[in-house]
C-alpha atoms as a PDB file:
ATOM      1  CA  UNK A   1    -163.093  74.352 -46.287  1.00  0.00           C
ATOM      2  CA  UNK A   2    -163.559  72.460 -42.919  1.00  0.00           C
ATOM      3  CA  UNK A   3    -164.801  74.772 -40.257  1.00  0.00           C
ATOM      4  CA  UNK A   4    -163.731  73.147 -36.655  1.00  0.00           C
ATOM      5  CA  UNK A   5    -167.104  72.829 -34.206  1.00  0.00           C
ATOM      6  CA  UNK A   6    -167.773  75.939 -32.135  1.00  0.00           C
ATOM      7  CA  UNK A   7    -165.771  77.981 -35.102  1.00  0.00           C
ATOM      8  CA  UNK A   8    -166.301  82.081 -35.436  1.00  0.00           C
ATOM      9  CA  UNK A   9    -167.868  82.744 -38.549  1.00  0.00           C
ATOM     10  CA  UNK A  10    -168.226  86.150 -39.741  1.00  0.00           C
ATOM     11  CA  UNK A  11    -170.108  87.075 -43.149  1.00  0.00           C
ATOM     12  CA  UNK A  12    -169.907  90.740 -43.811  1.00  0.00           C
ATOM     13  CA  UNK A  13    -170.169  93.333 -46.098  1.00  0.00           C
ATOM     14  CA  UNK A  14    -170.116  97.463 -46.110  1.00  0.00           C
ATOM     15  CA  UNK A  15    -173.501  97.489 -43.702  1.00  0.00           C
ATOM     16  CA  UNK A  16    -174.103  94.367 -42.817  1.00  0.00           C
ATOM     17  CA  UNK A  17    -172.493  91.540 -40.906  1.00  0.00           C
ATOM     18  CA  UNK A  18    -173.447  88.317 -39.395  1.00  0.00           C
ATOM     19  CA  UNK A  19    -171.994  86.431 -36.632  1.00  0.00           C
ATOM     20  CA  UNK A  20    -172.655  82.453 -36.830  1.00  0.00           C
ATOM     21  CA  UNK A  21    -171.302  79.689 -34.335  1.00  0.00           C
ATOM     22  CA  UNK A  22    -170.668  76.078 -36.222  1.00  0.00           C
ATOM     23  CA  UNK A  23    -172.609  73.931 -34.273  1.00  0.00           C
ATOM     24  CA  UNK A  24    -171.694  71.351 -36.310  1.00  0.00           C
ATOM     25  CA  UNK A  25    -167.938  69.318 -37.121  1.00  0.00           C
ATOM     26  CA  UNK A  26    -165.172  69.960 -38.853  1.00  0.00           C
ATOM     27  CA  UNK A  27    -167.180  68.071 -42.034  1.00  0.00           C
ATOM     28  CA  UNK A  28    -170.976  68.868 -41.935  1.00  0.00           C
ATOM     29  CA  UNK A  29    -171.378  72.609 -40.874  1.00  0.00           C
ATOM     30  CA  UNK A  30    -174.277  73.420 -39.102  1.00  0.00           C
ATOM     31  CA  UNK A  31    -174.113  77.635 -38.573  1.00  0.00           C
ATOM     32  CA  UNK A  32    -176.071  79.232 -36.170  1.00  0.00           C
ATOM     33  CA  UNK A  33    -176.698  83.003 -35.591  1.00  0.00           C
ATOM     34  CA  UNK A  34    -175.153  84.607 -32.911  1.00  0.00           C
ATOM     35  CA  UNK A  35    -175.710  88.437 -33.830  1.00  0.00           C
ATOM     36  CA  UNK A  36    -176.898  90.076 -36.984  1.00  0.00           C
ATOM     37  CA  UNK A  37    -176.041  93.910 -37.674  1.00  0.00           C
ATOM     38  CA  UNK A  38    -177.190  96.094 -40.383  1.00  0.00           C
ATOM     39  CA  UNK A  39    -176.482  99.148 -41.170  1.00  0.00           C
ATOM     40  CA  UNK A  40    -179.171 101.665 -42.841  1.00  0.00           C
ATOM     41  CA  UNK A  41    -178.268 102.571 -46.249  1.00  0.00           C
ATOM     42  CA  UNK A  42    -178.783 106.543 -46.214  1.00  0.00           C
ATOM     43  CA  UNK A  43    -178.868 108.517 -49.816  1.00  0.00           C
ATOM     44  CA  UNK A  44    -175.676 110.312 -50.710  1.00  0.00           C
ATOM     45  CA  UNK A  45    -177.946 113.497 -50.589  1.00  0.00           C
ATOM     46  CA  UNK A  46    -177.926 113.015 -46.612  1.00  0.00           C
ATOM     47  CA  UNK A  47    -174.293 111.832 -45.971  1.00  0.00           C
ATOM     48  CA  UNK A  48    -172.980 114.947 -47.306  1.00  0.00           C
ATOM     49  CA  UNK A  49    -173.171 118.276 -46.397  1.00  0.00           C
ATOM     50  CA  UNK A  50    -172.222 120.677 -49.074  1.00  0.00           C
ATOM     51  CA  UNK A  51    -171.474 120.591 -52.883  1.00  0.00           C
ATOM     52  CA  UNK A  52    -167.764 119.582 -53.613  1.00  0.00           C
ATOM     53  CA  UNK A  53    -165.343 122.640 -53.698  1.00  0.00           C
ATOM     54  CA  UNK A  54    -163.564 124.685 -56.210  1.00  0.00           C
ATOM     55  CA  UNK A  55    -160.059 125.920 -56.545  1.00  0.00           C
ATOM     56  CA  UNK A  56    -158.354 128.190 -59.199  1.00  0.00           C
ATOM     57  CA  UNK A  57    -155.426 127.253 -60.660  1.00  0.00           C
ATOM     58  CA  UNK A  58    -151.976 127.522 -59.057  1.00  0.00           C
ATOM     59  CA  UNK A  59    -149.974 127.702 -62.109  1.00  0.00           C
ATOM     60  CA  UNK A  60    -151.262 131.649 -62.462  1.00  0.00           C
ATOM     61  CA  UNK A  61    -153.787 130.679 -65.152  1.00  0.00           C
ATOM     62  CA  UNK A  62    -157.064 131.424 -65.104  1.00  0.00           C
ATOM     63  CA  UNK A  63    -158.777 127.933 -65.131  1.00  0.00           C
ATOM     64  CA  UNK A  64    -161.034 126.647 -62.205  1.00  0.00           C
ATOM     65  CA  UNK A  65    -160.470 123.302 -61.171  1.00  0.00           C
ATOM     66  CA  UNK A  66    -163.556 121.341 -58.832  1.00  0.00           C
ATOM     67  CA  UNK A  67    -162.335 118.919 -56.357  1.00  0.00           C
ATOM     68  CA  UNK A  68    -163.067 115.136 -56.526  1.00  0.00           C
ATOM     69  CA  UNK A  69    -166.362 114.127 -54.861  1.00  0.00           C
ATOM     70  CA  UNK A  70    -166.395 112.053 -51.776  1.00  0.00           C
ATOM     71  CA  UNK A  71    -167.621 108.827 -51.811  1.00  0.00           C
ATOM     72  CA  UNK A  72    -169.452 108.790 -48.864  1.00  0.00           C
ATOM     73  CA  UNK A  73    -170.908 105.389 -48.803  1.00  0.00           C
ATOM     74  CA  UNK A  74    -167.783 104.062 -49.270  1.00  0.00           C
ATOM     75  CA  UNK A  75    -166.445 106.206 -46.195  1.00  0.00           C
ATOM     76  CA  UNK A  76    -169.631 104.924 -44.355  1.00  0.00           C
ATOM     77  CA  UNK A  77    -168.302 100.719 -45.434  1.00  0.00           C
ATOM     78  CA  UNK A  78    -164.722 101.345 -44.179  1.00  0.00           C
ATOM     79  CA  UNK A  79    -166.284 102.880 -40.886  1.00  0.00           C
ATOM     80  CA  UNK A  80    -168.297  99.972 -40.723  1.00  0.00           C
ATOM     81  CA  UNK A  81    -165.936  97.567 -41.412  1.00  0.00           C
ATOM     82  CA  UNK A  82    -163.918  98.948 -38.882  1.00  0.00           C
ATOM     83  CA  UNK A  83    -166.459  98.622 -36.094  1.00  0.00           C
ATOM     84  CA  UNK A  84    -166.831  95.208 -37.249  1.00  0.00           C
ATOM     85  CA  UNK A  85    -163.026  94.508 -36.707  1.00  0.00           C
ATOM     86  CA  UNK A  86    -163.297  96.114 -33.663  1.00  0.00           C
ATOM     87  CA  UNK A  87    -166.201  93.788 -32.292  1.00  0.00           C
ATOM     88  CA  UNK A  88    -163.686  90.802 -33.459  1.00  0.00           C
ATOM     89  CA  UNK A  89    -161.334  92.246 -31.080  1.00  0.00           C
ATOM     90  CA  UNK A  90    -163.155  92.910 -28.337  1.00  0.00           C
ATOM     91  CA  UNK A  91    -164.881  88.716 -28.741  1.00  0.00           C
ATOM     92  CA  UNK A  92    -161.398  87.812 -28.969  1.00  0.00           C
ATOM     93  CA  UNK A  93    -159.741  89.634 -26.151  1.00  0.00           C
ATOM     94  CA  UNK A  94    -162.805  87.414 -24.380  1.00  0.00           C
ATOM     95  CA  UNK A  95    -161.965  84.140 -25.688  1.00  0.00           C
ATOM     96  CA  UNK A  96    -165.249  84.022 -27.251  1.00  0.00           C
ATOM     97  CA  UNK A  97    -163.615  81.865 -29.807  1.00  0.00           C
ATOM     98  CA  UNK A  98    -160.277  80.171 -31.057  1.00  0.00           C
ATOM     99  CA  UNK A  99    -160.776  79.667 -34.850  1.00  0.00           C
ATOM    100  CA  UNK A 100    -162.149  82.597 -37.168  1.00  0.00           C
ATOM    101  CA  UNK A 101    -163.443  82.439 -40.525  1.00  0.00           C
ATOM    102  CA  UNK A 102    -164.407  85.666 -42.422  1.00  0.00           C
ATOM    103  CA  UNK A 103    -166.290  85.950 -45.749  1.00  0.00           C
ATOM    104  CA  UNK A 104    -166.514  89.388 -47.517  1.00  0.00           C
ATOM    105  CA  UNK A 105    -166.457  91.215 -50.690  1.00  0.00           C
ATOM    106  CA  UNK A 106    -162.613  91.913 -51.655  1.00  0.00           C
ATOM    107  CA  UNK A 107    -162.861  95.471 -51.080  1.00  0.00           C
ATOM    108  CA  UNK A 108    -164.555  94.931 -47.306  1.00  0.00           C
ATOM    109  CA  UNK A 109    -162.028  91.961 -46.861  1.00  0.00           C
ATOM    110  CA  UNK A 110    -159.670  94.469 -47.483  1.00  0.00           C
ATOM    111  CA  UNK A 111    -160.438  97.151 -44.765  1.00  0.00           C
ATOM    112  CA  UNK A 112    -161.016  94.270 -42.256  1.00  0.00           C
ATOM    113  CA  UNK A 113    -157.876  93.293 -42.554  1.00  0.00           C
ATOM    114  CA  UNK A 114    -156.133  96.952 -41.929  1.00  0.00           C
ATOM    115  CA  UNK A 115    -157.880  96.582 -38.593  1.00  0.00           C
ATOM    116  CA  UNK A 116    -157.384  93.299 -37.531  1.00  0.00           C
ATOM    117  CA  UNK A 117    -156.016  92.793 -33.570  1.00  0.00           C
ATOM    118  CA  UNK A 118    -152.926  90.707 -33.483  1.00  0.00           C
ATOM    119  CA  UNK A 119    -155.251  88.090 -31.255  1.00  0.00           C
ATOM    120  CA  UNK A 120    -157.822  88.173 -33.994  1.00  0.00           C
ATOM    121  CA  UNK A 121    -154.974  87.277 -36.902  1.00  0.00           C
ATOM    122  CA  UNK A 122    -153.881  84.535 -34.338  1.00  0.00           C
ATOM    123  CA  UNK A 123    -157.128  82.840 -34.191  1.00  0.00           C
ATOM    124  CA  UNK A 124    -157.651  83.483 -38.081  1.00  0.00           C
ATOM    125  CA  UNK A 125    -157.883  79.986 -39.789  1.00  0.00           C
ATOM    126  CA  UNK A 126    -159.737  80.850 -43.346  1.00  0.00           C
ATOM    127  CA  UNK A 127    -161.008  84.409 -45.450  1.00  0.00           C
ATOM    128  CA  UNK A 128    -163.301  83.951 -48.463  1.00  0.00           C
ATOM    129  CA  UNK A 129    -163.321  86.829 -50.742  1.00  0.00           C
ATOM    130  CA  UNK A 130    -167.088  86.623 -51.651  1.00  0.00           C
ATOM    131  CA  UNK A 131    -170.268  88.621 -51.146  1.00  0.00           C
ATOM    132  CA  UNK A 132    -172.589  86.192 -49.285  1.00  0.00           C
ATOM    133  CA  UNK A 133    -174.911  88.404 -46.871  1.00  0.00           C
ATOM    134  CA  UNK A 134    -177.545  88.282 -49.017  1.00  0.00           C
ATOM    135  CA  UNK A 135    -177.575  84.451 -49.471  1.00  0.00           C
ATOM    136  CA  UNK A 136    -179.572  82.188 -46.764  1.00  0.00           C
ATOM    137  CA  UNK A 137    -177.892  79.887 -43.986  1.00  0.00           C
ATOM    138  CA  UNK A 138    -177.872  77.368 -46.006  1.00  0.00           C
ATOM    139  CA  UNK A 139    -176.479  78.539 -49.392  1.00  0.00           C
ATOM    140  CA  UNK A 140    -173.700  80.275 -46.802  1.00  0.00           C
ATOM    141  CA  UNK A 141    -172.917  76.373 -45.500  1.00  0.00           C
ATOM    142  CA  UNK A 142    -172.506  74.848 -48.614  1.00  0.00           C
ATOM    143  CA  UNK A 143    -170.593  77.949 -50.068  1.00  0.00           C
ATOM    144  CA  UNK A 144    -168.240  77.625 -47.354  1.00  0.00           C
ATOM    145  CA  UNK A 145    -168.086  73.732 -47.334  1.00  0.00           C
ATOM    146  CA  UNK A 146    -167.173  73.523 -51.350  1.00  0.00           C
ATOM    147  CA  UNK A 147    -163.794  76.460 -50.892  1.00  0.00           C
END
């Protein structure tokens, strides 16, 4: 994928997202960091605050059912994800930049885009459905380069 100079890119994931600049051309990418967020991974034991609940059954019998358990890290991705389409708005409502990539898992991908700003989808050129926070600058450069 060819990332024009002075390009948005935005590698994310449930808690943590980076913010690079391509200082480099449209062929050799050269990202460089512009903000790094992470968000700390709590245990489930301290996201929730009860056990899940119980209801007896409505059809007059005289079964218990328990309700499904929250996922509450996954509530705690989709809030971040949000915040992190939220900070794309705001940096595009700036003109902080006119060409966007995004790389994220498919499921964060996925809440980004019920967020998205229409300026944000304007200035949109590329999404990568991958998990690359964890990788280093470099891996992220050729990663990007070879879609």
């Amino acid at each position: 994928m060819q990332v024009p100079h002075n390009s948005f890119v935005v590698v994310a994931d449930g808690a943590k997202m980076l913010f690079f600049r391509n200082e480099g051309d449209a062929e050799f990418l050269k990202l460089e960091i512009e903000r790094k967020r992470e968000q700390e991974n709590l245990p489930d034991r301290d996201l929730k605050t009860a056990d899940r609940g119980r209801t007896f059954d409505a059809s007059g019998g005289a079964g218990r059912s328990a309700y499904e358990e929250t996922d509450f890290h996954q509530l705690e991705e989709d809030r971040f994800a949000a915040e992190t389409a939220e900070l794309l708005k705001t940096r595009a409502l700036r003109n902080d930049f006119e060409s966007l990539i995004i790389v994220a898992p498919p499921k964060t991908l996925g809440e980004l885009r019920k967020h998205y700003h229409k300026e944000v989808e304007k200035r949109l050129t590329g999404e990568i459905a991958k998990d690359l926070t964890g990788h280093t600058v470099d891996a992220i450069e050729k990663i990007i380069s070879a879609q």
